[in-house]
Protein backbone atom coordinates (compact mmCIF):
# COMPACT_ATOMS: atom_id res chain seq x y z
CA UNK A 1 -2.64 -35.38 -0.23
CA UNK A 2 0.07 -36.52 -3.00
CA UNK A 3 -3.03 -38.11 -4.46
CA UNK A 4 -4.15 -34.83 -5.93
CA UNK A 5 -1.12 -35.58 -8.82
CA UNK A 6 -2.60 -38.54 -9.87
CA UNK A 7 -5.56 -37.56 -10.94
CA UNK A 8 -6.59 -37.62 -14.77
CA UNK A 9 -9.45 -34.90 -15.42
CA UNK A 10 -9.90 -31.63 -12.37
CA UNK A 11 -13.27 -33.77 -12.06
CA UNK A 12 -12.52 -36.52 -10.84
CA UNK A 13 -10.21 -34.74 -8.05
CA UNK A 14 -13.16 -32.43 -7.31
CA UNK A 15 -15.12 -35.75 -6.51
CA UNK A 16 -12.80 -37.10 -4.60
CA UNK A 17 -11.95 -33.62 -2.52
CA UNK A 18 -15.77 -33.61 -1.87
CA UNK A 19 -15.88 -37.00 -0.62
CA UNK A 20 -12.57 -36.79 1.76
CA UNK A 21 -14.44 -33.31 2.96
CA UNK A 22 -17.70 -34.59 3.59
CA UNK A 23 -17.05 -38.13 5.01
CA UNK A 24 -13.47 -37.51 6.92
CA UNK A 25 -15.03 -36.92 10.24
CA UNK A 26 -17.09 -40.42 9.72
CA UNK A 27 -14.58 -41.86 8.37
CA UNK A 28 -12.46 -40.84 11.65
CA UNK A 29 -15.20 -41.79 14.35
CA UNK A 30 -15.42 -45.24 12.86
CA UNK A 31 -11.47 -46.24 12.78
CA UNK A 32 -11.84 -44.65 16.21
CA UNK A 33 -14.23 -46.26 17.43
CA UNK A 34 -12.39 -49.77 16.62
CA UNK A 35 -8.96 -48.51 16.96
CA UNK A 36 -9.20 -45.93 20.61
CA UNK A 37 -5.85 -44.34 19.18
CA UNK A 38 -5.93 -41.29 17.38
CA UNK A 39 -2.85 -41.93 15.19
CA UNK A 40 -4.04 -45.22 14.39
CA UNK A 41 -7.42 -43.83 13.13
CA UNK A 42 -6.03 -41.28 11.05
CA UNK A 43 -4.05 -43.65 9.39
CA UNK A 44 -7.44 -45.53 8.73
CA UNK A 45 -9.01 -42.69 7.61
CA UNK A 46 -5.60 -42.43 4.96
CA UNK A 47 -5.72 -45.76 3.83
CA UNK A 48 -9.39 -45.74 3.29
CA UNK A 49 -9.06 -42.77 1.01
CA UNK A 50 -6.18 -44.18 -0.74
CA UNK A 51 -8.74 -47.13 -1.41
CA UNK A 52 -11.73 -45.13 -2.20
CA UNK A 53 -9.34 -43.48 -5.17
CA UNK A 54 -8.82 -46.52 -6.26
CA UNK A 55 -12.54 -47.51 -6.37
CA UNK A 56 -13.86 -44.05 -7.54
CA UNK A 57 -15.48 -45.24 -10.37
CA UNK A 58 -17.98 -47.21 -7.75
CA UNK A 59 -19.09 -43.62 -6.17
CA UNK A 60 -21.82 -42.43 -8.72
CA UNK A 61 -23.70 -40.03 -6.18
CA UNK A 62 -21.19 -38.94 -3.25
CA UNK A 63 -24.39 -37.60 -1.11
CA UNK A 64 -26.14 -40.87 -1.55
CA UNK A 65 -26.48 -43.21 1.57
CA UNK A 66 -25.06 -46.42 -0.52
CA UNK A 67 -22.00 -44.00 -0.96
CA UNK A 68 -21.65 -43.72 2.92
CA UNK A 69 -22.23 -47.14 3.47
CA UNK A 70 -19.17 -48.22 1.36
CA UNK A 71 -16.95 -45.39 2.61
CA UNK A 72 -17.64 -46.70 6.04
CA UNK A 73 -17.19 -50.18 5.43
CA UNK A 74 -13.69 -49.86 3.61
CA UNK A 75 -12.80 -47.59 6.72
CA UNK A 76 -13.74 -50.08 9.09
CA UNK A 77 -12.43 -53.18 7.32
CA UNK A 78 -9.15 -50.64 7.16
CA UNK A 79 -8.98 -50.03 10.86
CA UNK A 80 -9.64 -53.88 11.61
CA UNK A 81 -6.91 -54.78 9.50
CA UNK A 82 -4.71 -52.23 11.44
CA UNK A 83 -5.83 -53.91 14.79
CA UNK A 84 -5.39 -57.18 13.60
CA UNK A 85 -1.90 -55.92 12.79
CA UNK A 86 -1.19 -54.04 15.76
CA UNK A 87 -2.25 -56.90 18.40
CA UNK A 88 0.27 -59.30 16.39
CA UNK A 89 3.14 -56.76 16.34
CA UNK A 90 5.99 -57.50 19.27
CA UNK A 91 6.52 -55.77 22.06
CA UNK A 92 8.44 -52.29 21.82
CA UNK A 93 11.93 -52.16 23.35
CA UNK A 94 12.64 -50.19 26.37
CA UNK A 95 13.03 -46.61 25.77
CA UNK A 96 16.67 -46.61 26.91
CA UNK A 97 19.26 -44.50 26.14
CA UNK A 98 21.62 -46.89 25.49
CA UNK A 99 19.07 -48.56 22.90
CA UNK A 100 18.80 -45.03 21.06
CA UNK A 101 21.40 -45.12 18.12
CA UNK A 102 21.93 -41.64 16.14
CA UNK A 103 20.72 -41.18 12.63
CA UNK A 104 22.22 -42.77 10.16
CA UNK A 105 24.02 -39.74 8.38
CA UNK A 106 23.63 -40.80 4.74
CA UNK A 107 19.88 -40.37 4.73
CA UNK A 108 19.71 -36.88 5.44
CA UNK A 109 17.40 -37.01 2.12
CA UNK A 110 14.75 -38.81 4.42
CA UNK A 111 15.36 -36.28 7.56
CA UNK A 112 14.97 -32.80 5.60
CA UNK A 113 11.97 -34.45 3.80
CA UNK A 114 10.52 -35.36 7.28
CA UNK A 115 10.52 -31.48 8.24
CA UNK A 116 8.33 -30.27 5.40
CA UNK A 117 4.81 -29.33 5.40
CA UNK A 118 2.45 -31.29 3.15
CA UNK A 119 1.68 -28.60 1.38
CA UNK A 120 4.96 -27.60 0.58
CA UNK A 121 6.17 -30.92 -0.31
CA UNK A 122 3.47 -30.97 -2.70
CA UNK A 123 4.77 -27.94 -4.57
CA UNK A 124 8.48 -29.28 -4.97
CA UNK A 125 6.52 -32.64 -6.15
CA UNK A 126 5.06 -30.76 -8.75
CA UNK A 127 8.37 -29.06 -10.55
CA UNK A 128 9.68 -32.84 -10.77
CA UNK A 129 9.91 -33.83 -14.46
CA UNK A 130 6.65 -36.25 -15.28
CA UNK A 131 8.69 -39.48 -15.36
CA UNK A 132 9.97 -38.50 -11.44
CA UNK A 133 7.11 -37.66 -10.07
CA UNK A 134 5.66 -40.79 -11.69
CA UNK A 135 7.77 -43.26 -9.86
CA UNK A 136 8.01 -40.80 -6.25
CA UNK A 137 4.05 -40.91 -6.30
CA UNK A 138 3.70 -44.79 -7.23
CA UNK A 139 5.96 -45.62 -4.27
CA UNK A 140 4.79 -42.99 -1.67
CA UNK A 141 0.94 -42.22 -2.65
CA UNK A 142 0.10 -46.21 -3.92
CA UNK A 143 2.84 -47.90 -1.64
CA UNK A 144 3.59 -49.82 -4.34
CA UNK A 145 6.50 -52.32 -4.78
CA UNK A 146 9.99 -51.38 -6.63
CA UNK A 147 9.00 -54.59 -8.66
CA UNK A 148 5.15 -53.16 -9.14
CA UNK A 149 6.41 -49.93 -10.54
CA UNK A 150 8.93 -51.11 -12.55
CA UNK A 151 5.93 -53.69 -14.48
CA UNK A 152 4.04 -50.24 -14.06
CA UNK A 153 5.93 -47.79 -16.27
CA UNK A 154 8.66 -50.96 -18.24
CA UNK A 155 11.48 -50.23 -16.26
CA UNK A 156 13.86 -52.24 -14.57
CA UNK A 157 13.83 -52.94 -10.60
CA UNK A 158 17.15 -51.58 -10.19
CA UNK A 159 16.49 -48.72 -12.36
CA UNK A 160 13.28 -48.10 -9.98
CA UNK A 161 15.30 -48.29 -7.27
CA UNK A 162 18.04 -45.36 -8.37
CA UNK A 163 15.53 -43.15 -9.84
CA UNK A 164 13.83 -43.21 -6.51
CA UNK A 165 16.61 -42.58 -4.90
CA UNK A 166 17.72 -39.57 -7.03
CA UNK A 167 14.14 -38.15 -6.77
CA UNK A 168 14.13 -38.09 -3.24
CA UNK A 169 17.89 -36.60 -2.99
CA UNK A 170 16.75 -34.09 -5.80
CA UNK A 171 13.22 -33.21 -3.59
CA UNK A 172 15.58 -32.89 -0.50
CA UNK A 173 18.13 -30.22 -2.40
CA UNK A 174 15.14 -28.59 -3.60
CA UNK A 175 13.64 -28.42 -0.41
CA UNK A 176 16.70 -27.45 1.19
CA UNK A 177 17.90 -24.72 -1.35
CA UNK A 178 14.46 -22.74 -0.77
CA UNK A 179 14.36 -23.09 2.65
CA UNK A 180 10.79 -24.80 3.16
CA UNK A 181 9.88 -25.98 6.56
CA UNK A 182 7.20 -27.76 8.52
CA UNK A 183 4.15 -25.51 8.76
């Protein structure tokens, strides 16, 4: 939940932590329900809160059955969209050995990062300078463009694109130096 950092007042993340607790298990039988892959539905049930952040200000009374009715219908339109997707994507390749390349080893930044708990990850996140975390959570949290954050916060694309880079490499020595793993 990376979304917790973006947040302006503690009220409007309480709102939003109620909603996500109280409508995840809907949220989940719906993009289930269209999607019959458990992966796939969580990844509804992601998007859909990444959307309902973005539309907070339309939740006045989070108990209120207008309030359900919108959660559900951004969590189904989400988990259509991800079928529509997933019908149109090309068949995967063999699993063959010879079709398995290694790692590549100069993003070890993206492999030590892949082995942390959410939790923890959210900690480093949080010692990052303001301008850091800033760019790390527009990219990761909003999925937004280098181009979109860079009209964001009056930066350059290329400048976007190194201070990403050195913010990840920075959250993967952190992570590394204090030994955090998954769990």
């Amino acid at each position: 939940m990376i979304l917790v950092f973006a947040f302006s007042d503690k009220q409007e993340a309480d709102k939003f932590e109620y909603i996500y607790r109280k409508y995840k298990n809907l949220l989940y039988y719906k993009a289930w329900e269209i999607l019959h892959d458990e992966m796939s539905a969580e990844d509804a049930v992601s998007e859909t809160m990444i959307r309902v952040y973005r539309n907070l200000e339309k939740i006045d009374d989070p108990d209120s059955p207008q309030s359900a009715s919108f959660l559900v219908t951004i969590a189904r339109n989400v988990s259509l969209t991800l079928l529509k997707k997933r019908s149109a994507a090309p068949a995967p390749l063999p699993e063959d050995e010879d079709w398995n390349e290694p790692a590549d080893p100069l993003d070890l930044e993206a492999e030590v990062l892949a082995g942390i708990s959410e939790e923890s990850l959210c900690l480093v996140i949080g010692r990052l300078d303001d301008e850091s975390r800033n760019i790390f959570v527009l990219k990761y949290a909003y999925d937004l463009s280098h181009k979109e954050i860079a009209e964001q916060l009056g930066l350059t694309e290329n400048n976007v694109t190194v201070r990403l880079h050195r913010t990840r490499k920075r959250l993967a020595d952190m992570v590394s130096a204090e030994g955090l793993n998954a769990g």
